[in-house]
Protein backbone atom coordinates (compact mmCIF):
# COMPACT_ATOMS: atom_id res chain seq x y z
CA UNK A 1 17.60 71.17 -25.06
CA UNK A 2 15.46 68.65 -23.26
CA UNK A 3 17.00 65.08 -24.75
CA UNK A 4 18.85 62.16 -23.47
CA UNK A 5 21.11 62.53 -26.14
CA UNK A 6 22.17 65.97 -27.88
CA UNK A 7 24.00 66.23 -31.07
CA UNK A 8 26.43 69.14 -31.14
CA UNK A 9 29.97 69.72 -32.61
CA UNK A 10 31.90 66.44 -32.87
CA UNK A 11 35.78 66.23 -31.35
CA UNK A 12 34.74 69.83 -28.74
CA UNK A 13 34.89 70.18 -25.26
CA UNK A 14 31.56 71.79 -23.52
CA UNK A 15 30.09 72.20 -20.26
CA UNK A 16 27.16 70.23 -19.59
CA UNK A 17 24.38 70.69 -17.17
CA UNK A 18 22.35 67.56 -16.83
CA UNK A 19 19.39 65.97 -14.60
CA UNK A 20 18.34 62.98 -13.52
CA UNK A 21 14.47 62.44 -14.44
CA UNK A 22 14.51 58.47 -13.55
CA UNK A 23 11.73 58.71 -10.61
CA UNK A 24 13.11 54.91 -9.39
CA UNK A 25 16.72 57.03 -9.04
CA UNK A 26 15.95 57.37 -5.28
CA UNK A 27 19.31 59.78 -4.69
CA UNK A 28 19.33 61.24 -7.89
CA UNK A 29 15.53 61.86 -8.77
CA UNK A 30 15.38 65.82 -9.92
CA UNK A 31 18.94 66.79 -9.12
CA UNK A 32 21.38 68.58 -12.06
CA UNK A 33 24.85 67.92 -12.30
CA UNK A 34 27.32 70.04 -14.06
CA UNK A 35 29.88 68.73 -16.21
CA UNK A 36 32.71 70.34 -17.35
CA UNK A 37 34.62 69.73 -19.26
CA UNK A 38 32.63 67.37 -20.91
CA UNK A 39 33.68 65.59 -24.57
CA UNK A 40 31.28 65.47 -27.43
CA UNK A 41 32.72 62.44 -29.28
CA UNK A 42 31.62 62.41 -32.39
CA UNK A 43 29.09 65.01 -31.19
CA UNK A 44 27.13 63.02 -29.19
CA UNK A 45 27.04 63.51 -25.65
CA UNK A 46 25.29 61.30 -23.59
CA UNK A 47 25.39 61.43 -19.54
CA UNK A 48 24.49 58.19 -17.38
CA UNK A 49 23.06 58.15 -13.47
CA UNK A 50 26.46 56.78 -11.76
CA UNK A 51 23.65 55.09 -9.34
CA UNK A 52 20.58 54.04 -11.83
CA UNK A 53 23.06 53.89 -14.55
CA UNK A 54 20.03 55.61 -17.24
CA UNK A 55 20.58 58.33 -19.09
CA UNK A 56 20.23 61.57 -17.46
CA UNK A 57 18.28 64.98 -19.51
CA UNK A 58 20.99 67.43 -20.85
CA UNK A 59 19.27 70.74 -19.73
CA UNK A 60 22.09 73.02 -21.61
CA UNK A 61 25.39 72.50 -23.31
CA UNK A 62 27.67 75.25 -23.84
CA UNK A 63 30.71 75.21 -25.43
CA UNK A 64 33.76 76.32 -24.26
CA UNK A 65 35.94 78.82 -25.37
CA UNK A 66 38.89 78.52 -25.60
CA UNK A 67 38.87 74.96 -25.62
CA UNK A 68 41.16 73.05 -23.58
CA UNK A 69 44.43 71.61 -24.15
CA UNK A 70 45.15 68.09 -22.81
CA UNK A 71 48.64 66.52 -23.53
């Protein structure tokens, strides 16, 4: 699932594993993050660099089950 964008189920919660494959991201370079829970608006989930600010590779997203509740 190699992408900097993946297109999954739109309005679902998942949890995302993604890495940073900017080689200028000094910090960042070749480290995963997880992210969960993680919101695929419109089923698009995209994940920035909080440092480099480019988009990061989504290695996996899996979604969750059950999926939460937020009030």
């Amino acid at each position: 699932m190699s992408a900097t964008s993946v297109t999954l189920e739109p309005a679902k919660w998942y949890d995302v594993t993604a890495r940073d494959d900017n080689e200028a991201c000094e910090q960042n370079y070749g480290r995963t993050f997880d992210i969960n829970p993680c919101y695929s608006n419109g089923g698009t989930i995209t994940v920035e660099c909080g440092l480099c600010k480019q988009l990061m590779t989504i290695v996996s997203a899996t979604l969750l089950d059950p999926q939460p509740e937020f009030s």
